[in-house]
PDB file of N, CA and C in Angstrom:
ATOM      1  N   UNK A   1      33.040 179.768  59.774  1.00  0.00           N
ATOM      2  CA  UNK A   1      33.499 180.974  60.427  1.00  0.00           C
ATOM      3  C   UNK A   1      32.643 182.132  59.921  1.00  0.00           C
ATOM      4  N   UNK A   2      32.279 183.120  60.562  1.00  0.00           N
ATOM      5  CA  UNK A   2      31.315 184.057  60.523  1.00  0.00           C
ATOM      6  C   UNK A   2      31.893 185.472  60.029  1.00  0.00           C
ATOM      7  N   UNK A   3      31.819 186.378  59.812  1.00  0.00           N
ATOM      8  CA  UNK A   3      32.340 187.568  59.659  1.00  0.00           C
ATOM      9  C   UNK A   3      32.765 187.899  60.706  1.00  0.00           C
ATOM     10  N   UNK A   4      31.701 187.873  61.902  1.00  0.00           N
ATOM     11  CA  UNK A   4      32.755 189.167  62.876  1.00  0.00           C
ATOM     12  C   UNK A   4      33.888 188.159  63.876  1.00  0.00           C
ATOM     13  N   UNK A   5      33.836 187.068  63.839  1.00  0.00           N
ATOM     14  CA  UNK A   5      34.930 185.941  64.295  1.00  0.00           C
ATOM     15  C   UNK A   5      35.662 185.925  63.547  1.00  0.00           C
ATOM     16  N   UNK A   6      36.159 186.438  62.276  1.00  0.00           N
ATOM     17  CA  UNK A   6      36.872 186.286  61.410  1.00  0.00           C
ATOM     18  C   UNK A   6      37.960 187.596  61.710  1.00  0.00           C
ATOM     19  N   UNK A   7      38.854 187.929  61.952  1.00  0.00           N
ATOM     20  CA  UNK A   7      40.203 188.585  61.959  1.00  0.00           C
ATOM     21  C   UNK A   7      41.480 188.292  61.056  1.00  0.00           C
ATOM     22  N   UNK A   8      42.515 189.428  60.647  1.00  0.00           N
ATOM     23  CA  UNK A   8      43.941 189.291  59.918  1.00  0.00           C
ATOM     24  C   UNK A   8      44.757 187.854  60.432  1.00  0.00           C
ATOM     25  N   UNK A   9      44.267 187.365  61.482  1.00  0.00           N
ATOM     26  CA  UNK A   9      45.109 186.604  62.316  1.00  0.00           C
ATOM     27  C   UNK A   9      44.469 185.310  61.500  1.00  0.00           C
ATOM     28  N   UNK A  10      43.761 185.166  61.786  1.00  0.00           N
ATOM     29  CA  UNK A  10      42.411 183.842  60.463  1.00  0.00           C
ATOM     30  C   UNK A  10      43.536 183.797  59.545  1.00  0.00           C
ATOM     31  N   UNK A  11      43.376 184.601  58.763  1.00  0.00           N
ATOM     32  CA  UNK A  11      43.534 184.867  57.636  1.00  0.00           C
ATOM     33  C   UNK A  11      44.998 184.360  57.368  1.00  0.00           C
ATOM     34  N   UNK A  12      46.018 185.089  58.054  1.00  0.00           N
ATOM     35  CA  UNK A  12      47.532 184.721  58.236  1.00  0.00           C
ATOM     36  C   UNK A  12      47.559 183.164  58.311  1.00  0.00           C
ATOM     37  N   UNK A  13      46.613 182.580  59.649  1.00  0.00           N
ATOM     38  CA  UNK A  13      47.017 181.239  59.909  1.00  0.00           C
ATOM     39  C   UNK A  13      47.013 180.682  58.730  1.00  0.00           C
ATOM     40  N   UNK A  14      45.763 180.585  58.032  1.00  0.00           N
ATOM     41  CA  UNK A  14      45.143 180.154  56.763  1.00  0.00           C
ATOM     42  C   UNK A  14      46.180 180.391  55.719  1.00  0.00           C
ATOM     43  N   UNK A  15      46.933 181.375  55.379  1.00  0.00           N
ATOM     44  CA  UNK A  15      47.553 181.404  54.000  1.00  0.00           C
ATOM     45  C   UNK A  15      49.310 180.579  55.060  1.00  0.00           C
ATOM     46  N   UNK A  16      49.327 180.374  55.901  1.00  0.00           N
ATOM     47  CA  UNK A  16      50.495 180.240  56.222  1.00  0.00           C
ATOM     48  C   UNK A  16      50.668 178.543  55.686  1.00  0.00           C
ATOM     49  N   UNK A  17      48.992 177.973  56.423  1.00  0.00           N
ATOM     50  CA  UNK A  17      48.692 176.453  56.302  1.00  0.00           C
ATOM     51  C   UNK A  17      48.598 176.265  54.547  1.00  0.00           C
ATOM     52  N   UNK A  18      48.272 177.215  53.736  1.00  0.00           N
ATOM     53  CA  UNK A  18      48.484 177.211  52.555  1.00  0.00           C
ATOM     54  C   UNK A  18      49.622 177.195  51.600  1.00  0.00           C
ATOM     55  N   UNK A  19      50.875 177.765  52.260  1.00  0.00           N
ATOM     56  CA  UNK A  19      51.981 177.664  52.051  1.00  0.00           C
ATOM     57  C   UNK A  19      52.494 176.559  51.791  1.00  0.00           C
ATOM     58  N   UNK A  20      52.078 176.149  53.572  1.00  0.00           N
ATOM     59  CA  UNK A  20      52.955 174.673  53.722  1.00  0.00           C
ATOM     60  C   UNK A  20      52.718 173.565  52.691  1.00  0.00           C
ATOM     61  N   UNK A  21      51.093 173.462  52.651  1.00  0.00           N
ATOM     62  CA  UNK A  21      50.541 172.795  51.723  1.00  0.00           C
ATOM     63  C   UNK A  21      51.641 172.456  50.481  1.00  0.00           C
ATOM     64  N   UNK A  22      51.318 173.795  50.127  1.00  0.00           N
ATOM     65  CA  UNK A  22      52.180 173.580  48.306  1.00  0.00           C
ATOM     66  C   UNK A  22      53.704 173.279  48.871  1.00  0.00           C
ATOM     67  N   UNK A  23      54.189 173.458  49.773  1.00  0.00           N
ATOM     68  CA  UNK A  23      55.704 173.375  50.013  1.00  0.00           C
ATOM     69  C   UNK A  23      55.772 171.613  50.322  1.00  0.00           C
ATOM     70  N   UNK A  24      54.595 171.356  50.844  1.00  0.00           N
ATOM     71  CA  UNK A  24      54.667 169.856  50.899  1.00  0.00           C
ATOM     72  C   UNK A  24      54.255 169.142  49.631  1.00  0.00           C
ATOM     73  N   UNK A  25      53.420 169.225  48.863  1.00  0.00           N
ATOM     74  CA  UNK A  25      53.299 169.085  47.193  1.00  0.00           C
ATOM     75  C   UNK A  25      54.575 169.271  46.972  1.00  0.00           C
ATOM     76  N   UNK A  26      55.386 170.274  46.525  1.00  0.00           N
ATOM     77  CA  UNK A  26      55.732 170.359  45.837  1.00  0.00           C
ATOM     78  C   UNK A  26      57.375 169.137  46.476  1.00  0.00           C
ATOM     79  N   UNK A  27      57.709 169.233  47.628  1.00  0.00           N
ATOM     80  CA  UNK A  27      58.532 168.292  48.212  1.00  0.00           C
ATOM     81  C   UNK A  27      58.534 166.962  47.925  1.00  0.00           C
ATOM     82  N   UNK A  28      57.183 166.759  47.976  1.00  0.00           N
ATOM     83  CA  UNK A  28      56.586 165.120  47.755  1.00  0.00           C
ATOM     84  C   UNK A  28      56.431 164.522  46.050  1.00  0.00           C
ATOM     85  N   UNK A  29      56.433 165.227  45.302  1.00  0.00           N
ATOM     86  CA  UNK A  29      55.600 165.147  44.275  1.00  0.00           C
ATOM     87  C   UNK A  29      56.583 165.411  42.641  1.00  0.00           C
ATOM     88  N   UNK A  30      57.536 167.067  43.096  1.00  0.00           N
ATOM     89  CA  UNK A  30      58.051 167.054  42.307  1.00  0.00           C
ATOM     90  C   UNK A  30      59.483 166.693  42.418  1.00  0.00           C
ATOM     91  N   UNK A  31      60.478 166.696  40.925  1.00  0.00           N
ATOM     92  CA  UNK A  31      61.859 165.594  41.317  1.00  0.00           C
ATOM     93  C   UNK A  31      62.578 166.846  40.930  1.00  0.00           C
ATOM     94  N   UNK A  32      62.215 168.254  40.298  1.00  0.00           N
ATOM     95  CA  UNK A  32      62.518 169.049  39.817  1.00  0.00           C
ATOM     96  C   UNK A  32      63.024 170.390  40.741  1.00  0.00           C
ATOM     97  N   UNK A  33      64.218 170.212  41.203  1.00  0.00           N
ATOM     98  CA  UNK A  33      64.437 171.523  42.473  1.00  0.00           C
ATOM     99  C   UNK A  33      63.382 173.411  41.559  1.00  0.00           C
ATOM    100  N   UNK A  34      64.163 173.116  40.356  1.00  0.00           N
ATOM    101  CA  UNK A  34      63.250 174.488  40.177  1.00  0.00           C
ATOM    102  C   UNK A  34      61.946 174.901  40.159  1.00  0.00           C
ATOM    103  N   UNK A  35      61.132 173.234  39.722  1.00  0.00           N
ATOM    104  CA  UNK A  35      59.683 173.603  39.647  1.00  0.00           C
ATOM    105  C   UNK A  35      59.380 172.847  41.181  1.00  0.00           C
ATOM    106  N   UNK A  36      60.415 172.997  42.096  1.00  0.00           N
ATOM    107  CA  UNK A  36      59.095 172.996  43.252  1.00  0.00           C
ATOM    108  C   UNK A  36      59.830 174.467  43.805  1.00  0.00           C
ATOM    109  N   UNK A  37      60.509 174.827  43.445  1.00  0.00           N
ATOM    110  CA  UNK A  37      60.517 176.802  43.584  1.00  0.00           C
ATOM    111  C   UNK A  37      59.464 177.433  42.934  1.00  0.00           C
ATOM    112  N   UNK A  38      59.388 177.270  42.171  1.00  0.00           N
ATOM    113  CA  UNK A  38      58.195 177.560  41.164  1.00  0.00           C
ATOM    114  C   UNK A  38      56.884 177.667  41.968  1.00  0.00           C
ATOM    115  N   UNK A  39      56.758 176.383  42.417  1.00  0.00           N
ATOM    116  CA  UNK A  39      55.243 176.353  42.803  1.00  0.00           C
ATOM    117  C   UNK A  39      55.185 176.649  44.215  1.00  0.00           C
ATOM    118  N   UNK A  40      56.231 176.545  45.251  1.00  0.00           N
ATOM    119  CA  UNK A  40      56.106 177.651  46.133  1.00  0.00           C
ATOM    120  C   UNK A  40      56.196 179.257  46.108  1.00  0.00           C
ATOM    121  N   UNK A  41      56.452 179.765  45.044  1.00  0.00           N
ATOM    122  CA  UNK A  41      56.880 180.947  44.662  1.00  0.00           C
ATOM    123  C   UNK A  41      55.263 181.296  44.653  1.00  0.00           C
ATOM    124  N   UNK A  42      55.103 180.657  43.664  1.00  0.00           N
ATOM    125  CA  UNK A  42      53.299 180.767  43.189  1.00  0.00           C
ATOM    126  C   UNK A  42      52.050 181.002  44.572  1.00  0.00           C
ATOM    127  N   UNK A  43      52.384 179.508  45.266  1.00  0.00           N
ATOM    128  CA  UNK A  43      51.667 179.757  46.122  1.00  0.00           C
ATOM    129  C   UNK A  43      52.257 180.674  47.500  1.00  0.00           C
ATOM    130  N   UNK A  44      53.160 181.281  47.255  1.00  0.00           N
ATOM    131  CA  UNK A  44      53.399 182.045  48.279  1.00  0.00           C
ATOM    132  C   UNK A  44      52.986 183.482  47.997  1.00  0.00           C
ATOM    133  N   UNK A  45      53.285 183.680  46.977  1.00  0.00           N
ATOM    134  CA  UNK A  45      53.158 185.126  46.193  1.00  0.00           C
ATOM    135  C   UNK A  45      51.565 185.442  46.539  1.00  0.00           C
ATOM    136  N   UNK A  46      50.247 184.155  46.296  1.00  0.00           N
ATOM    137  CA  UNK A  46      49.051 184.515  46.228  1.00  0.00           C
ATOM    138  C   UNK A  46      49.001 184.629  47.268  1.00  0.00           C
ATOM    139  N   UNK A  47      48.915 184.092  48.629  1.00  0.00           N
ATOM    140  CA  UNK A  47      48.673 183.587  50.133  1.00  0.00           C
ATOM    141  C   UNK A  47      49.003 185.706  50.584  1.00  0.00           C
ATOM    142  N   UNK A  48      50.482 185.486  50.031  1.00  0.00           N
ATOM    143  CA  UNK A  48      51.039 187.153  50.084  1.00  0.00           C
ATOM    144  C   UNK A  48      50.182 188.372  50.270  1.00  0.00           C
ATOM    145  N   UNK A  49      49.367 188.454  48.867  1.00  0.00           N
ATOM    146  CA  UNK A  49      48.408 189.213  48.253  1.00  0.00           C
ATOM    147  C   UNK A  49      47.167 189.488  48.810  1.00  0.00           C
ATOM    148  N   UNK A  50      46.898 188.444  49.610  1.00  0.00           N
ATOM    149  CA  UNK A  50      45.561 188.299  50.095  1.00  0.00           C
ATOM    150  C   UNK A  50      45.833 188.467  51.627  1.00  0.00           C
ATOM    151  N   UNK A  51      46.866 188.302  52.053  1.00  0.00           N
ATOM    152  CA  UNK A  51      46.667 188.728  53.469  1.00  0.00           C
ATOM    153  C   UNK A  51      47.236 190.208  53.109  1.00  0.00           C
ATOM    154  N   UNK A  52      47.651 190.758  51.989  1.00  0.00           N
ATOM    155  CA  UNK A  52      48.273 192.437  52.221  1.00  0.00           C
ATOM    156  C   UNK A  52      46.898 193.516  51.940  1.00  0.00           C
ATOM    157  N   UNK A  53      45.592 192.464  50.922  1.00  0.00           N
ATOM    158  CA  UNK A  53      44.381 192.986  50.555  1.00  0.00           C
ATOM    159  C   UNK A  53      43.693 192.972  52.189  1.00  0.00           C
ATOM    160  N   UNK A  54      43.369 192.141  52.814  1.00  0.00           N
ATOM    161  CA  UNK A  54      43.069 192.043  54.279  1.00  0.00           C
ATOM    162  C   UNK A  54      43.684 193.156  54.817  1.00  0.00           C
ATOM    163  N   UNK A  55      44.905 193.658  55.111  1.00  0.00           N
ATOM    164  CA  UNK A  55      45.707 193.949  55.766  1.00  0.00           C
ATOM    165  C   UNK A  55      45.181 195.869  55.374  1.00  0.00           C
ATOM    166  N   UNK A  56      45.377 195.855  53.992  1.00  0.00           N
ATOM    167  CA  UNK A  56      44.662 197.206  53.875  1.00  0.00           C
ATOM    168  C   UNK A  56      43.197 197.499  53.657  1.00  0.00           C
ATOM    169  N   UNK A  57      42.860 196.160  53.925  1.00  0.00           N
ATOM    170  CA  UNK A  57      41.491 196.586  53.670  1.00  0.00           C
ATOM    171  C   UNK A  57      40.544 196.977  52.645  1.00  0.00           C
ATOM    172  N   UNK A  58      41.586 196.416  51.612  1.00  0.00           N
ATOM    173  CA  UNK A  58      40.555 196.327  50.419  1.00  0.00           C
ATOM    174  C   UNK A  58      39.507 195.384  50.615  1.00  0.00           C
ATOM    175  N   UNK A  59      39.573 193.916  51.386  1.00  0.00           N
ATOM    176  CA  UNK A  59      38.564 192.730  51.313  1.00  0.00           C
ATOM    177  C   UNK A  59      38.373 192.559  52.570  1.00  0.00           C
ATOM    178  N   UNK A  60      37.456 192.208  53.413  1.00  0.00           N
ATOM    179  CA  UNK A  60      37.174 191.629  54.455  1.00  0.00           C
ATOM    180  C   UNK A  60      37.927 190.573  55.233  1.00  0.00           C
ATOM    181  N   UNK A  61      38.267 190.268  56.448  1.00  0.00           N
ATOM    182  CA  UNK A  61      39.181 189.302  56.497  1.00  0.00           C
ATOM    183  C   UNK A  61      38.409 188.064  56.018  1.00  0.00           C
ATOM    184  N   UNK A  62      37.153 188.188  56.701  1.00  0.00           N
ATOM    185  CA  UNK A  62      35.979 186.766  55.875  1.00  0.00           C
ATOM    186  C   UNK A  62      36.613 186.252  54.314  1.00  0.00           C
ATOM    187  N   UNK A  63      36.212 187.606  53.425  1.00  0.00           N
ATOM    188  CA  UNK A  63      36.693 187.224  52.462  1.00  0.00           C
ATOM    189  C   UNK A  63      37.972 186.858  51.991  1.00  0.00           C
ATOM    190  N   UNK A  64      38.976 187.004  52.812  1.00  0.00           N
ATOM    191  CA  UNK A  64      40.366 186.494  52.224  1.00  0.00           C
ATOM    192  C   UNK A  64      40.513 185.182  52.812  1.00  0.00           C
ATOM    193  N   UNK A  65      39.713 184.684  54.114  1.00  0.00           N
ATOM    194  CA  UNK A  65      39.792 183.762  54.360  1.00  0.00           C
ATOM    195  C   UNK A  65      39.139 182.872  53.787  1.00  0.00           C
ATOM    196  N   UNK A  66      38.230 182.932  53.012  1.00  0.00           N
ATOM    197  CA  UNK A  66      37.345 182.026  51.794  1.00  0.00           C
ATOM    198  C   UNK A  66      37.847 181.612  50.967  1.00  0.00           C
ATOM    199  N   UNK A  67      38.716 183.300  50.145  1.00  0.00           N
ATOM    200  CA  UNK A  67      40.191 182.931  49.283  1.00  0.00           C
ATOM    201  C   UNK A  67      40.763 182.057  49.069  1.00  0.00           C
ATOM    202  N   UNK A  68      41.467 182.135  50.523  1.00  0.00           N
ATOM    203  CA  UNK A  68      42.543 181.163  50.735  1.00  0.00           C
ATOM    204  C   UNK A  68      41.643 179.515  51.238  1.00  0.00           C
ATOM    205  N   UNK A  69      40.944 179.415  51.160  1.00  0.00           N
ATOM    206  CA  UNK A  69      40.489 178.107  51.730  1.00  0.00           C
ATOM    207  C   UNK A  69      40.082 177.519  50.698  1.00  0.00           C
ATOM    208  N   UNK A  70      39.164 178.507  49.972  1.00  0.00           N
ATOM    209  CA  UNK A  70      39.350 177.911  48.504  1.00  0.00           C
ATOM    210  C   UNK A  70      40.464 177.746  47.879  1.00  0.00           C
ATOM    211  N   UNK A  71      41.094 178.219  47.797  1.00  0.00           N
ATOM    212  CA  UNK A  71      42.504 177.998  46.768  1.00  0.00           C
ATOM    213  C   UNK A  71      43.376 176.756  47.676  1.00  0.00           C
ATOM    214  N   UNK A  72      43.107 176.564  48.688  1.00  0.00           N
ATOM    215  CA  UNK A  72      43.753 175.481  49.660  1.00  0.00           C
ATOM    216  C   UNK A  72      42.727 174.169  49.052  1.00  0.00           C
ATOM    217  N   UNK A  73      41.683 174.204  48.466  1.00  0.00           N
ATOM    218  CA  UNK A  73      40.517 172.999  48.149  1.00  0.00           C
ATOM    219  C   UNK A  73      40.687 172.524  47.083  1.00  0.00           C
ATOM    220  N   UNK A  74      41.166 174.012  45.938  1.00  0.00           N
ATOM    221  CA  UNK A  74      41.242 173.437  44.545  1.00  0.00           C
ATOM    222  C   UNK A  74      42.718 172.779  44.408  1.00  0.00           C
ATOM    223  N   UNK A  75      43.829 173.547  45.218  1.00  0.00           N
ATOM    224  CA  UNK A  75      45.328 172.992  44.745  1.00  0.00           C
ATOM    225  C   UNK A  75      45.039 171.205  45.205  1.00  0.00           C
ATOM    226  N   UNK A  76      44.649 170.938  46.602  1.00  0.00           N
ATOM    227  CA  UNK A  76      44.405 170.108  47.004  1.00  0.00           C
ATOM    228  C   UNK A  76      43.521 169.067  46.172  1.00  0.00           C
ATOM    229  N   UNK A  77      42.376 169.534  44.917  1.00  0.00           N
ATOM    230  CA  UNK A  77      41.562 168.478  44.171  1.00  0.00           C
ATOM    231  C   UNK A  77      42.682 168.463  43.386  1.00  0.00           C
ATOM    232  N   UNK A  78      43.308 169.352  42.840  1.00  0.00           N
ATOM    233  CA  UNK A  78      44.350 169.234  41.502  1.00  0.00           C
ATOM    234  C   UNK A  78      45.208 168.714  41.734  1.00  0.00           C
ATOM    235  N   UNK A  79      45.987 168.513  43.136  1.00  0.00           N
ATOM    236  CA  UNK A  79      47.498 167.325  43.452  1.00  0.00           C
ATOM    237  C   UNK A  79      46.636 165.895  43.353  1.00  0.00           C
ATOM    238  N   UNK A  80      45.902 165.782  43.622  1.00  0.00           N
ATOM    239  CA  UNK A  80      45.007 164.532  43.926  1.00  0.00           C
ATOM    240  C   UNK A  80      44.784 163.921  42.476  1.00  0.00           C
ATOM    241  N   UNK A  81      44.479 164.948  41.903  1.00  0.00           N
ATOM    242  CA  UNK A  81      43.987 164.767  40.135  1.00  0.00           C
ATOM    243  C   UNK A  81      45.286 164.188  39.759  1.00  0.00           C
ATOM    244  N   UNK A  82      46.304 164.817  39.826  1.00  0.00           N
ATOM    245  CA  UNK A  82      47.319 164.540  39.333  1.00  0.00           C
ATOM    246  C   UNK A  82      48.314 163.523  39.382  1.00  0.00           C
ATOM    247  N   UNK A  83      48.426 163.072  40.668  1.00  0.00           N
ATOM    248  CA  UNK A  83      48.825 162.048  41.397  1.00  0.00           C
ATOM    249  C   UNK A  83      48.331 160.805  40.811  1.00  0.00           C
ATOM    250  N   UNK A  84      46.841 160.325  41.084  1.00  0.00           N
ATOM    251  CA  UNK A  84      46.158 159.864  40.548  1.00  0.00           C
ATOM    252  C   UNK A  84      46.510 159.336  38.953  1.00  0.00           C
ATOM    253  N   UNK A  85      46.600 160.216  38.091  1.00  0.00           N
ATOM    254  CA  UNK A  85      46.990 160.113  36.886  1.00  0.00           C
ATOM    255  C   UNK A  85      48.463 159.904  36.658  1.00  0.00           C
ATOM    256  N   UNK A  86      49.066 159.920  37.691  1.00  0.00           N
ATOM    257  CA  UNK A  86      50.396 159.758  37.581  1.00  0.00           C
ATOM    258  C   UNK A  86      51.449 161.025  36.958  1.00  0.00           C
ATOM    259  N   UNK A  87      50.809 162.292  36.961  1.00  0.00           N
ATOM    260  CA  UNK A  87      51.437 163.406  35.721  1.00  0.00           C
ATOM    261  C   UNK A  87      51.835 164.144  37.612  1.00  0.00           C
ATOM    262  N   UNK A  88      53.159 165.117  37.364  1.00  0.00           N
ATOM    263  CA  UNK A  88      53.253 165.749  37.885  1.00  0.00           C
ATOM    264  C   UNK A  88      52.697 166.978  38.638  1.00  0.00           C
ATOM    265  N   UNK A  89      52.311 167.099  39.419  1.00  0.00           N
ATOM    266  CA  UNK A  89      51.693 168.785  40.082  1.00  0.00           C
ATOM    267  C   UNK A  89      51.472 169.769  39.025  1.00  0.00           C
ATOM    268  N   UNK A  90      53.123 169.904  38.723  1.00  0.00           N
ATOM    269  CA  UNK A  90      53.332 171.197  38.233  1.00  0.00           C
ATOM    270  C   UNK A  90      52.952 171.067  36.747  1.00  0.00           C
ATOM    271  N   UNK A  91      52.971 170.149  36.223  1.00  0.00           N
ATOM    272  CA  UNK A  91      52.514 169.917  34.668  1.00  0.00           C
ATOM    273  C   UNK A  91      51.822 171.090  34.129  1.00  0.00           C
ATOM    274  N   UNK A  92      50.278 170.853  35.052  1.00  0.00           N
ATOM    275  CA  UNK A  92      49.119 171.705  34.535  1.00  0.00           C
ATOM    276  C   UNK A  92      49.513 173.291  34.934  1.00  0.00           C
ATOM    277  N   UNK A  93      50.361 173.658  35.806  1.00  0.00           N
ATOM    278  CA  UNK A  93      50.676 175.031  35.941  1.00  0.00           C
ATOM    279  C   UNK A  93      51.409 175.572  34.949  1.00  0.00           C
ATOM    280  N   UNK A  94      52.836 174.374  34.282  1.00  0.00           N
ATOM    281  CA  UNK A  94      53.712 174.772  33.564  1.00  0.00           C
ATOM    282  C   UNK A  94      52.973 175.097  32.381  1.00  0.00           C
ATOM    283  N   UNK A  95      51.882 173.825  31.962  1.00  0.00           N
ATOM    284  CA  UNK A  95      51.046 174.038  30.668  1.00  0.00           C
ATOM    285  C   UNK A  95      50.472 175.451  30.575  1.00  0.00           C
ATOM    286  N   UNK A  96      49.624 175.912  31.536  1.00  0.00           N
ATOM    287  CA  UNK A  96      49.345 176.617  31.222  1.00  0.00           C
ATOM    288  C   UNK A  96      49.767 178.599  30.976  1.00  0.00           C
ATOM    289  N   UNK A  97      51.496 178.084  31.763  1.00  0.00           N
ATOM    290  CA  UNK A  97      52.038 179.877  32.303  1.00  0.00           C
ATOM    291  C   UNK A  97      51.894 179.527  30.520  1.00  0.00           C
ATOM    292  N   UNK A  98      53.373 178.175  29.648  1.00  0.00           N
ATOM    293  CA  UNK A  98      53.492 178.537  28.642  1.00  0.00           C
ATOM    294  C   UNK A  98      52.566 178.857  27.537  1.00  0.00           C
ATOM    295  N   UNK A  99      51.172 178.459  27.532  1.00  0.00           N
ATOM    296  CA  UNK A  99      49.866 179.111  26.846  1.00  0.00           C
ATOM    297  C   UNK A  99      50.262 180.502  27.050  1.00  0.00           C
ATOM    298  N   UNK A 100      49.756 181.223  28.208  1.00  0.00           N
ATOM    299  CA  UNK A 100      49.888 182.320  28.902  1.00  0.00           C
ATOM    300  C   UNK A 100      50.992 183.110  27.711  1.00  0.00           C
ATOM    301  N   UNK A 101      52.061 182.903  27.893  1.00  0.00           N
ATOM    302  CA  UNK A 101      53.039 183.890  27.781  1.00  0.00           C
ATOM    303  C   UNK A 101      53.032 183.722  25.955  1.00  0.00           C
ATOM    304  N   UNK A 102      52.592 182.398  25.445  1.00  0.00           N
ATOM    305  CA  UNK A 102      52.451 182.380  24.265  1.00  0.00           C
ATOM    306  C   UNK A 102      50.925 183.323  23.106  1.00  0.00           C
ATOM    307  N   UNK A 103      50.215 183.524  24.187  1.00  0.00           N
ATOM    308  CA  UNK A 103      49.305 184.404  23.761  1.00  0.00           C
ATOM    309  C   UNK A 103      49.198 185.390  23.889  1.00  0.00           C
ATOM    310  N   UNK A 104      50.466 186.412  25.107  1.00  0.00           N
ATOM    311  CA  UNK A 104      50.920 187.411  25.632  1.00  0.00           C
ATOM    312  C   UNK A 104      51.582 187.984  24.677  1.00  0.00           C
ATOM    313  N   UNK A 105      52.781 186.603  24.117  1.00  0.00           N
ATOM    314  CA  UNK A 105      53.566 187.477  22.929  1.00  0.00           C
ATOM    315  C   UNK A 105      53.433 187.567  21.750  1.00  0.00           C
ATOM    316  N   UNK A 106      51.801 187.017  21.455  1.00  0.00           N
ATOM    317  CA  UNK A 106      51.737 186.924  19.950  1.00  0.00           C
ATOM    318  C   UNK A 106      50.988 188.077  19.765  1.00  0.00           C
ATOM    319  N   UNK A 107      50.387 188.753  20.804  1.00  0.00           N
ATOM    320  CA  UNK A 107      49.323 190.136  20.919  1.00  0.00           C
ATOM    321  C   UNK A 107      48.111 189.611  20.503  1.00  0.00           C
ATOM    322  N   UNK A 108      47.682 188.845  20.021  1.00  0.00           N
ATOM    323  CA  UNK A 108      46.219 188.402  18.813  1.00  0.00           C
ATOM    324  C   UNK A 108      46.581 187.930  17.764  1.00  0.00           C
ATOM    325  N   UNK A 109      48.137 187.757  17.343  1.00  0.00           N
ATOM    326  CA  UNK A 109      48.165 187.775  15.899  1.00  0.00           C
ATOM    327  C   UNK A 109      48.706 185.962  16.079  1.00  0.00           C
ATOM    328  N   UNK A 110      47.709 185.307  14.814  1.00  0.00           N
ATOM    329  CA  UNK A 110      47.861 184.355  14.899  1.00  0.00           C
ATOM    330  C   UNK A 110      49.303 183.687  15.498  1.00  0.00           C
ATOM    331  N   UNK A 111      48.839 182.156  16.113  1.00  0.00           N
ATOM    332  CA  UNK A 111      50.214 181.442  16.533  1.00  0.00           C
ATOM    333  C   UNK A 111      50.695 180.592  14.969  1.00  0.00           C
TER     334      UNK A 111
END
């Protein structure tokens, strides 16, 4: 898709098909009602962001549609990864919020 073929409407379809995606991951995959809230939350929240950046025009629709197609390629290598290995979806997300929030609340000071 080209820049000037590219429109908000692209973009929408694209984060909508991105949605579903993780809503189907997370249906299929996890046994956990909260962490497949979780990971639609996640991927809804981003899909969100990027069509409201489109929408005002901070990014190009091109570019939000790359966004989202990328982020539709990697969730898609990472369910695959995961599956594969037999570990849950959400594993590697959960692993890493709790890193996240564990290096958030320590400020720098050793764990």
């Amino acid at each position: 898709m080209n820049e000037d073929s590219c429109d908000i409407n692209d973009v929408t379809r694209a984060a909508s098909d991105l949605v579903a995606f993780g809503c189907q991951i997370s249906a299929i995959r996890l046994y956990d009602s909260f962490s497949q809230l979780k990971l639609g939350e996640v991927v809804s929240s981003y899909a969100n962001e990027i069509v409201r950046a489109v929408d005002e025009g901070v990014i190009s629709a091109k570019q939000g549609f790359d966004a989202i197609s990328s982020e539709y390629s990697e969730l898609s290598r990472k369910s695959a990864f995961y599956i594969e290995n037999g570990i849950g979806v959400i594993a590697g997300a959960i692993q890493f919020e709790s890193g996240v929030s564990k290096i958030k609340n320590s400020r720098g000071h050793p764990l």
